[in-house]
PDB file of N, CA and C in Angstrom:
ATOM      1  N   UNK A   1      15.459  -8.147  -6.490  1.00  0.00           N
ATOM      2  CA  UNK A   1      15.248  -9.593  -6.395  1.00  0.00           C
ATOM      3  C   UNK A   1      13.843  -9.899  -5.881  1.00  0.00           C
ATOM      4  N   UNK A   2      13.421 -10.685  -6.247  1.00  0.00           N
ATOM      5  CA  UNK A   2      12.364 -11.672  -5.872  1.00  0.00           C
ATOM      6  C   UNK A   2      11.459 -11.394  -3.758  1.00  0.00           C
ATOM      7  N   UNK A   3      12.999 -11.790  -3.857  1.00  0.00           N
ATOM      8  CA  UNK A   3      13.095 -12.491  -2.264  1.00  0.00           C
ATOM      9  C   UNK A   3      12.438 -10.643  -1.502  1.00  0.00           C
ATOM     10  N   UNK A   4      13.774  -9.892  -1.953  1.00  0.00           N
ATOM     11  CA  UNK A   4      13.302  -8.326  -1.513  1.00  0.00           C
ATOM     12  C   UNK A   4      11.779  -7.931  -1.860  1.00  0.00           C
ATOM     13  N   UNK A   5      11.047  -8.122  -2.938  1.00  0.00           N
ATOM     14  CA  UNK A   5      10.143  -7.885  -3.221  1.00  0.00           C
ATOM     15  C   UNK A   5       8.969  -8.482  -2.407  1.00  0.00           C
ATOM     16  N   UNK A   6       9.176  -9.850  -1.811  1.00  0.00           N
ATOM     17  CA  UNK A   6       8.306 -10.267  -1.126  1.00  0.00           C
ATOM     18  C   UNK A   6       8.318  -9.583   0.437  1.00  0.00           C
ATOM     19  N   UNK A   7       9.954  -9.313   0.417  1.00  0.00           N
ATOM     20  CA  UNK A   7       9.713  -8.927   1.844  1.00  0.00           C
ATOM     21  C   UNK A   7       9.235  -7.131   2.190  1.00  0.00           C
ATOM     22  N   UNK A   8       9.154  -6.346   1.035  1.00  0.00           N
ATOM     23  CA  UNK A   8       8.722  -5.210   0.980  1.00  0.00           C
ATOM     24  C   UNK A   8       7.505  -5.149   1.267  1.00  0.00           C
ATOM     25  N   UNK A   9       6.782  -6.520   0.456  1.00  0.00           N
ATOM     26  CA  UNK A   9       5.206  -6.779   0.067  1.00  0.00           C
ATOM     27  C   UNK A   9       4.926  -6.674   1.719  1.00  0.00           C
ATOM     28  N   UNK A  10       5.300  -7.055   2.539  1.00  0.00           N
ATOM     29  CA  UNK A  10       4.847  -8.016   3.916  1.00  0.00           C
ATOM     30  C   UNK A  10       5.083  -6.704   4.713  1.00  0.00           C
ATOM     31  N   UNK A  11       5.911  -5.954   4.308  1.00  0.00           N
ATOM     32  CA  UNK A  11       6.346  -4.865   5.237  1.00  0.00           C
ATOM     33  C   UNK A  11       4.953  -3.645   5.054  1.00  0.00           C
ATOM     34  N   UNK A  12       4.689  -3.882   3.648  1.00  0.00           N
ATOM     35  CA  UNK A  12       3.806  -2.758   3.039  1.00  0.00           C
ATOM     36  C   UNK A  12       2.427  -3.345   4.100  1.00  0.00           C
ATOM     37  N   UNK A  13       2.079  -4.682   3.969  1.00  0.00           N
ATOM     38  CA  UNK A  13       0.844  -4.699   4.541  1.00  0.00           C
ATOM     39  C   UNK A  13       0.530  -4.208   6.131  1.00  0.00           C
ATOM     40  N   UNK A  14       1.876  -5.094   6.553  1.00  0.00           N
ATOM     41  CA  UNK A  14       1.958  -4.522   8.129  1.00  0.00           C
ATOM     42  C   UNK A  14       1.764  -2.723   8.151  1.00  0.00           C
ATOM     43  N   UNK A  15       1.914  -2.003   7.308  1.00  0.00           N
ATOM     44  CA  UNK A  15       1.522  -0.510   7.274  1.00  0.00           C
ATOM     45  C   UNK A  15       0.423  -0.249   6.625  1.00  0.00           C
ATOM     46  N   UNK A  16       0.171  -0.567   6.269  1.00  0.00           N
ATOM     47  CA  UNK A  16      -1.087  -0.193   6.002  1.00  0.00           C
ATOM     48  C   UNK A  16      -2.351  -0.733   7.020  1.00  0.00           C
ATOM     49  N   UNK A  17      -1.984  -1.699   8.024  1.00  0.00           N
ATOM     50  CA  UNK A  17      -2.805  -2.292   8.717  1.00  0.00           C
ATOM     51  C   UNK A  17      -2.646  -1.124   9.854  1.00  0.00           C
ATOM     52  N   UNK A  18      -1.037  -0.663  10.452  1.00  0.00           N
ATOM     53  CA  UNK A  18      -0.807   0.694  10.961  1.00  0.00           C
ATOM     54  C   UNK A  18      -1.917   1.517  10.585  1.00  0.00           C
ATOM     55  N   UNK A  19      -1.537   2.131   9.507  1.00  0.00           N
ATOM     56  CA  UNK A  19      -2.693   3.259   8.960  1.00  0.00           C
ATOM     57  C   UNK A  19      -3.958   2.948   8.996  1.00  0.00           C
ATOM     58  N   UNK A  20      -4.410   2.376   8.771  1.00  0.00           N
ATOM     59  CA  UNK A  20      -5.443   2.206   7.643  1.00  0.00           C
ATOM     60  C   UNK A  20      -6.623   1.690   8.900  1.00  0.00           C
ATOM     61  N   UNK A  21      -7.688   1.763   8.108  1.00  0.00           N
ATOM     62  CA  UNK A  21      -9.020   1.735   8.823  1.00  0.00           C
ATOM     63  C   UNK A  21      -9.593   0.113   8.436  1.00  0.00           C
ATOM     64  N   UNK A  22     -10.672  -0.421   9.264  1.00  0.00           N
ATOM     65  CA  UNK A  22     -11.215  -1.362   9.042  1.00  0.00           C
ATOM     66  C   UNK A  22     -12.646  -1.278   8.895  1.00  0.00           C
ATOM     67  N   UNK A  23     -13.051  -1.765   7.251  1.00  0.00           N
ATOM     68  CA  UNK A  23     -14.395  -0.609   7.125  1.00  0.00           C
ATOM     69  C   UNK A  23     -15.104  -1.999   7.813  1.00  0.00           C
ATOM     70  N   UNK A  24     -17.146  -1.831   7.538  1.00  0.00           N
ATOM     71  CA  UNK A  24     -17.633  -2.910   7.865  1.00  0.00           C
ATOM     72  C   UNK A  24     -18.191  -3.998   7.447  1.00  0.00           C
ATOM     73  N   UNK A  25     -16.847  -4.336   6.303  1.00  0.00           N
ATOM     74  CA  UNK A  25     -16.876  -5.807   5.619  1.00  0.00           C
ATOM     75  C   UNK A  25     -16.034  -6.369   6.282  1.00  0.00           C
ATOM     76  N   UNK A  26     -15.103  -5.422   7.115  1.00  0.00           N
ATOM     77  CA  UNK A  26     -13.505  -6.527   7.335  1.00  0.00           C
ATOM     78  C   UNK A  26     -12.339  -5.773   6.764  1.00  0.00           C
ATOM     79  N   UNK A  27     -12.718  -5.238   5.563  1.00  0.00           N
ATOM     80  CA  UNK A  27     -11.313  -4.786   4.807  1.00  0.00           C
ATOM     81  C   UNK A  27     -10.816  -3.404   5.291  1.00  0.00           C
ATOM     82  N   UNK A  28      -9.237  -3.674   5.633  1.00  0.00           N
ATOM     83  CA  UNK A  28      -8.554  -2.403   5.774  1.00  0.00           C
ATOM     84  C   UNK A  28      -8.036  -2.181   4.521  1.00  0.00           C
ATOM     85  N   UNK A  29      -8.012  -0.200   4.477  1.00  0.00           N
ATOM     86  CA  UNK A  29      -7.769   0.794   3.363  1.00  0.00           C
ATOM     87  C   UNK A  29      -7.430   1.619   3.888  1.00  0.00           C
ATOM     88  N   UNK A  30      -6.430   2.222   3.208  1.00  0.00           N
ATOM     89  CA  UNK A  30      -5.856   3.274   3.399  1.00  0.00           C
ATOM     90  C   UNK A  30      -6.005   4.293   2.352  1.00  0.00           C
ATOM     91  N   UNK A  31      -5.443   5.202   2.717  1.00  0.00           N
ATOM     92  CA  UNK A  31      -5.680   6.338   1.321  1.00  0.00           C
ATOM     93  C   UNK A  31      -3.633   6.598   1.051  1.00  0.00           C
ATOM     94  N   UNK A  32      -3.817   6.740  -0.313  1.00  0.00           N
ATOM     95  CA  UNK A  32      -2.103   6.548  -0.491  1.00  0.00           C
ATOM     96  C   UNK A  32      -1.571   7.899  -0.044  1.00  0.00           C
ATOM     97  N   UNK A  33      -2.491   8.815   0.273  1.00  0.00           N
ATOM     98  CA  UNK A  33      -1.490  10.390   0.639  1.00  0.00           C
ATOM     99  C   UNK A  33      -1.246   9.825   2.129  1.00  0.00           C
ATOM    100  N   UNK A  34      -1.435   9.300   2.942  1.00  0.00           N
ATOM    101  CA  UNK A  34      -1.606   8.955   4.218  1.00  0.00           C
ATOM    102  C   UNK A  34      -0.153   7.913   4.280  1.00  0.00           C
ATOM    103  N   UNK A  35      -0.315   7.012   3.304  1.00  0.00           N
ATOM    104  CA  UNK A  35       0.628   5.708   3.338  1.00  0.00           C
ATOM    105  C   UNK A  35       1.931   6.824   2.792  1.00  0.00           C
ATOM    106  N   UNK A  36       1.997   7.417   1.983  1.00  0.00           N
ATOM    107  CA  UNK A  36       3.142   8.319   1.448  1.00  0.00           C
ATOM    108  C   UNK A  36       3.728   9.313   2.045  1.00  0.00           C
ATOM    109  N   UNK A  37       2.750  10.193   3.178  1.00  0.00           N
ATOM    110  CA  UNK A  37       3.231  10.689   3.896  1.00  0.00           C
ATOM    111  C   UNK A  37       3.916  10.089   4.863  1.00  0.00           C
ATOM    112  N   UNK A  38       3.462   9.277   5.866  1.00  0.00           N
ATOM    113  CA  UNK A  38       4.417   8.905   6.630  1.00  0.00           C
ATOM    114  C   UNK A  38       5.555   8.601   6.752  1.00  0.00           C
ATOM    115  N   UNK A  39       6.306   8.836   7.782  1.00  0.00           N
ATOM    116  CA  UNK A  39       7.737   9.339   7.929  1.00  0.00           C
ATOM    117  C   UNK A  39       8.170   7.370   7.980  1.00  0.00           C
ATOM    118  N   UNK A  40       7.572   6.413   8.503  1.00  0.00           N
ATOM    119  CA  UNK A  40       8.255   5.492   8.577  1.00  0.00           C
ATOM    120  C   UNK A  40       7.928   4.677   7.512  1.00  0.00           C
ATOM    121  N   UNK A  41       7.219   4.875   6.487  1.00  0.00           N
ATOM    122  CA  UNK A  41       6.892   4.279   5.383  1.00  0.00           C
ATOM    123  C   UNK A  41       7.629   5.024   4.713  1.00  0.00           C
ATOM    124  N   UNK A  42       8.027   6.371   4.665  1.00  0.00           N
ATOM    125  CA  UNK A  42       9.151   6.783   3.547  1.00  0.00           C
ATOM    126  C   UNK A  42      10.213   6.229   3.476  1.00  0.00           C
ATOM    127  N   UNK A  43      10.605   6.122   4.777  1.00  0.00           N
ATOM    128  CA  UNK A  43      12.549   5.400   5.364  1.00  0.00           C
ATOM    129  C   UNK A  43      12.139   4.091   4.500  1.00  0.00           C
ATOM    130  N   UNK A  44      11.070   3.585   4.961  1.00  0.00           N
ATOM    131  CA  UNK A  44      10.872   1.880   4.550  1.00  0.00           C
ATOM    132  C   UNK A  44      10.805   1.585   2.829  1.00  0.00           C
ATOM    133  N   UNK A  45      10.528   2.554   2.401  1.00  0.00           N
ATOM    134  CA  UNK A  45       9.726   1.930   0.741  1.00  0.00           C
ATOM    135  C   UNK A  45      10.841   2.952   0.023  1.00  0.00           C
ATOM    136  N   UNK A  46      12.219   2.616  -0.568  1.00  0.00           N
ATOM    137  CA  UNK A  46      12.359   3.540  -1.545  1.00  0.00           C
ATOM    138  C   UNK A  46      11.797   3.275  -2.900  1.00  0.00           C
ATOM    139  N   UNK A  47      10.887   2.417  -3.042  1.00  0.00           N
ATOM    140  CA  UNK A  47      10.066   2.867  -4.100  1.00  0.00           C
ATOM    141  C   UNK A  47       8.246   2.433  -4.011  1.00  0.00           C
ATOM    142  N   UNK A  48       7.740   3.022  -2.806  1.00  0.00           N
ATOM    143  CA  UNK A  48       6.135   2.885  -2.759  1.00  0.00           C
ATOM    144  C   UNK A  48       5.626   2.082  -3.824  1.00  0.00           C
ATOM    145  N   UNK A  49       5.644   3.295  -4.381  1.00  0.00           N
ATOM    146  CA  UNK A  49       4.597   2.980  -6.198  1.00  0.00           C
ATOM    147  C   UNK A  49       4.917   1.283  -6.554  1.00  0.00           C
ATOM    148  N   UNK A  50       6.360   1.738  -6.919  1.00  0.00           N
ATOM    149  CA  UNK A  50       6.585   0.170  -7.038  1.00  0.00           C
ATOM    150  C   UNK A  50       6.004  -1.248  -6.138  1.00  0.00           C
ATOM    151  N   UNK A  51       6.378  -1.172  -5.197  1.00  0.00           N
ATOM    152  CA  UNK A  51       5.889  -2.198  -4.305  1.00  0.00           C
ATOM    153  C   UNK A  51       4.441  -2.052  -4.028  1.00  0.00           C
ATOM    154  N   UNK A  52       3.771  -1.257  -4.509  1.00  0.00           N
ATOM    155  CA  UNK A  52       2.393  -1.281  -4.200  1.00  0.00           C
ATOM    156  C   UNK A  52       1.636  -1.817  -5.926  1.00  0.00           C
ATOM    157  N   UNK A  53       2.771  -1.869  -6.976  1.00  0.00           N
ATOM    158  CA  UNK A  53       2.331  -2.678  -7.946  1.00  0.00           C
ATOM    159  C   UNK A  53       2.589  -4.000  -7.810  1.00  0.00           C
ATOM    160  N   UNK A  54       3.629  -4.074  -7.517  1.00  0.00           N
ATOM    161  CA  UNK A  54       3.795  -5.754  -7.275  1.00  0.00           C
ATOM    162  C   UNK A  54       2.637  -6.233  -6.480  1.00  0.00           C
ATOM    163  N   UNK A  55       2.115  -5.658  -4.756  1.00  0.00           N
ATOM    164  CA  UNK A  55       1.325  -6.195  -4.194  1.00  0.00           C
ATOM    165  C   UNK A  55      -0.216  -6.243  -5.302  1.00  0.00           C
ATOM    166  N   UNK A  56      -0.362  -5.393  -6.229  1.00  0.00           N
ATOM    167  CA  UNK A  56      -1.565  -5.089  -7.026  1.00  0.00           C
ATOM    168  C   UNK A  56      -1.631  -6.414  -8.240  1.00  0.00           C
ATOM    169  N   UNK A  57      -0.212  -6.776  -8.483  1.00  0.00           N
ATOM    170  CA  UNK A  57      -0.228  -7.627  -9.379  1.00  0.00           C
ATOM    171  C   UNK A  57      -0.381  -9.097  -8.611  1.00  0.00           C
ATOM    172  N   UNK A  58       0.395  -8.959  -7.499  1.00  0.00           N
ATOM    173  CA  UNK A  58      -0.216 -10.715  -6.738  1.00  0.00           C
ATOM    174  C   UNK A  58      -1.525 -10.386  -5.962  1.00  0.00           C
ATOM    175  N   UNK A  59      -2.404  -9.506  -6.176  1.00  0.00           N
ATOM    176  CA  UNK A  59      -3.838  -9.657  -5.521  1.00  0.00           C
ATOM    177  C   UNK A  59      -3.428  -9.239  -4.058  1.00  0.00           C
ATOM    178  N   UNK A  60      -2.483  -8.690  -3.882  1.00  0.00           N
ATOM    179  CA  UNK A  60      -2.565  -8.761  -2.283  1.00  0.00           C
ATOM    180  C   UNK A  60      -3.253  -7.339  -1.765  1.00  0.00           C
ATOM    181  N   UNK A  61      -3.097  -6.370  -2.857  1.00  0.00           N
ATOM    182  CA  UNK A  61      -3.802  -5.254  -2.335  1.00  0.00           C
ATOM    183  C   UNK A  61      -4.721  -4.818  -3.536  1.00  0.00           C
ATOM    184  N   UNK A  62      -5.799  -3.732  -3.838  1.00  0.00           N
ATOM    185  CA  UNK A  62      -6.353  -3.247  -5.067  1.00  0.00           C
ATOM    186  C   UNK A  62      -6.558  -1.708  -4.368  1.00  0.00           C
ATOM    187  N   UNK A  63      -6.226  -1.096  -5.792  1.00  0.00           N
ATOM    188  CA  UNK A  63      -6.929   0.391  -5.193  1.00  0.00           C
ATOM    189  C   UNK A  63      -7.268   0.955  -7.514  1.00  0.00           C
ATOM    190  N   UNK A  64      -7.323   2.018  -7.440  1.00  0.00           N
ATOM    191  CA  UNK A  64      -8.141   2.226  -8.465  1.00  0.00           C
ATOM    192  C   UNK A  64      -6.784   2.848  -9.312  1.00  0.00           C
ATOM    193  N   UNK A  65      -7.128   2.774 -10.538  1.00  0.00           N
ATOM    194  CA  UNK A  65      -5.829   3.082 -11.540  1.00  0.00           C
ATOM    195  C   UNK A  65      -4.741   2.191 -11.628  1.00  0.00           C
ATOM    196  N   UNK A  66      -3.649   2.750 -12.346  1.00  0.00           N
ATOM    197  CA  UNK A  66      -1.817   2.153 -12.668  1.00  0.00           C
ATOM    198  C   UNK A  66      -1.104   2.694 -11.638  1.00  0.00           C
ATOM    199  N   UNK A  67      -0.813   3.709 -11.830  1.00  0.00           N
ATOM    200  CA  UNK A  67       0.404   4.704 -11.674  1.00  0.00           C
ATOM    201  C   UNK A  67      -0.285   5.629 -10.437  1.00  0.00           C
ATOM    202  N   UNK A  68       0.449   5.547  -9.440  1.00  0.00           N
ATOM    203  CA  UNK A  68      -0.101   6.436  -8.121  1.00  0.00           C
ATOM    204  C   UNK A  68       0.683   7.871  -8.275  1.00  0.00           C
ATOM    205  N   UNK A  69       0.785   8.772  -8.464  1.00  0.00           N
ATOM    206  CA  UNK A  69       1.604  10.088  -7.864  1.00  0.00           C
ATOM    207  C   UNK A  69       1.314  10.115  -6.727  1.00  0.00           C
ATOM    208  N   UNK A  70       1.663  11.261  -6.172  1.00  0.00           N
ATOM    209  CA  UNK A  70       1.803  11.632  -4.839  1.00  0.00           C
ATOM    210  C   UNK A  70       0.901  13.040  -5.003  1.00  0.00           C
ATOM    211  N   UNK A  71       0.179  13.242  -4.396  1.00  0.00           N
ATOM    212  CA  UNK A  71      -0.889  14.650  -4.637  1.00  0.00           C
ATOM    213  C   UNK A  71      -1.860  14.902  -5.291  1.00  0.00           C
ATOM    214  N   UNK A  72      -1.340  13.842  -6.848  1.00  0.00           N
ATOM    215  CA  UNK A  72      -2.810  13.832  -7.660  1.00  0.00           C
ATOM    216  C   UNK A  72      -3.422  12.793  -7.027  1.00  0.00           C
ATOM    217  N   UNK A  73      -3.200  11.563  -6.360  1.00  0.00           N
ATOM    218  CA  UNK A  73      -3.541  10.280  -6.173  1.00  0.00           C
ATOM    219  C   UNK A  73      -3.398  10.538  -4.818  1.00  0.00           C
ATOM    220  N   UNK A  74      -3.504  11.179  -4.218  1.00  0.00           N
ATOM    221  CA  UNK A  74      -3.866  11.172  -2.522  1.00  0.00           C
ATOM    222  C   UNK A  74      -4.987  10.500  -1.488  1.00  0.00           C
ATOM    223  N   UNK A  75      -6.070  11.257  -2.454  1.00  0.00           N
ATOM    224  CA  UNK A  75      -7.438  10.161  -1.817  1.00  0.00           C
ATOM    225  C   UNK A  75      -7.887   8.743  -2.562  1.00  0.00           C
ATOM    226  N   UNK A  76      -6.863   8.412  -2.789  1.00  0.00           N
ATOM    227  CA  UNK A  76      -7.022   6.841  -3.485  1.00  0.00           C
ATOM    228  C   UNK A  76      -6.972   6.036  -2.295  1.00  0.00           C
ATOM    229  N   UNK A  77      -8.252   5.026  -2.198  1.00  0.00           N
ATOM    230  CA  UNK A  77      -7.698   3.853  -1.213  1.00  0.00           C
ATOM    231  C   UNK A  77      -6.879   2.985  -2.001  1.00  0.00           C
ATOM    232  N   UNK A  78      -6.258   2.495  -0.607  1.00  0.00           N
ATOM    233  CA  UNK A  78      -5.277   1.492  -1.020  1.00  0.00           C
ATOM    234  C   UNK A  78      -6.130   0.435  -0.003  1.00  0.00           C
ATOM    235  N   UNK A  79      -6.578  -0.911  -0.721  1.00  0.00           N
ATOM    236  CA  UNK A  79      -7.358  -1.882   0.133  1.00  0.00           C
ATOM    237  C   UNK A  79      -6.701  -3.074  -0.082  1.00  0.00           C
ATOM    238  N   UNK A  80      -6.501  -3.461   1.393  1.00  0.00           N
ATOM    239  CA  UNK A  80      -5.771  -5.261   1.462  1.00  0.00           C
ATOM    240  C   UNK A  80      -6.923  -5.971   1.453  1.00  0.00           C
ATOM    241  N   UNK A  81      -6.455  -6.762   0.410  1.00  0.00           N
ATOM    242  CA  UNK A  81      -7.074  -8.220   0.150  1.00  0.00           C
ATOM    243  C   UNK A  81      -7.016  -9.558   0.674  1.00  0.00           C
ATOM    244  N   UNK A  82      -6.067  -9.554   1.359  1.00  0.00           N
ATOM    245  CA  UNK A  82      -5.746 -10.384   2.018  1.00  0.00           C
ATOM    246  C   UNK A  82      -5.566 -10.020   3.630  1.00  0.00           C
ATOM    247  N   UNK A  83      -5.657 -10.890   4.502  1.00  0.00           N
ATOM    248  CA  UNK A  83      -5.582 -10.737   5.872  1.00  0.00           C
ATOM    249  C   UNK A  83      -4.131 -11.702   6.367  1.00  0.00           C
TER     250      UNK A  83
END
C-alpha cells in the first residue's frame, strides 16, 4: 500500500541520516553496502532495493543506476535530497 510505502520512505531516510556522512554541500550519502549491511536496516526493509526505488522515483533520494545488488553495488552512494 501506498500508506506503507511512505512510511518505509521516512524510515529509510532516518537511516541513512544514521549512516551516512554529511559531505560539504550539506548532503548526506551513504554507500548502499553500508545501508545493506546493517543489522537494523535489514530487520527494517524487507525489501531495500525496493523502497530505495520508490524514494528514487519521488526525488527523495538519487544514487547512480536502476537495480542495486548487494556486492556488485556496494560503493554506490545513496544521497538524500531532501532534508
Amino acid at each position: 500500500t501506498t500508506m506503507n510505502v511512505e512510511h518505509e520512505i521516512s524510515l529509510l531516510v532516518e537511516e541513512i541520516r544514521r549512516l551516512g556522512t554529511k559531505s560539504a554541500d550539506g548532503q548526506v550519502s551513504v554507500k548502499f553496502g553500508v545501508l545493506f549491511a546493517d543489522e537494523k536496516c535489514a530487520n527494517l526493509f524487507e525489501a531495500l532495493v525496493g523502497t530505495l526505488k520508490a524514494a528514487k522515483r519521488r526525488k527523495i533520494v538519487t544514487y547512480q543506476g536502476e537495480l542495486l545488488l548487494q556486492g556488485v553495488h556496494d560503493n554506490v552512494d545513496i544521497v538524500l535530497l531532501q532534508d
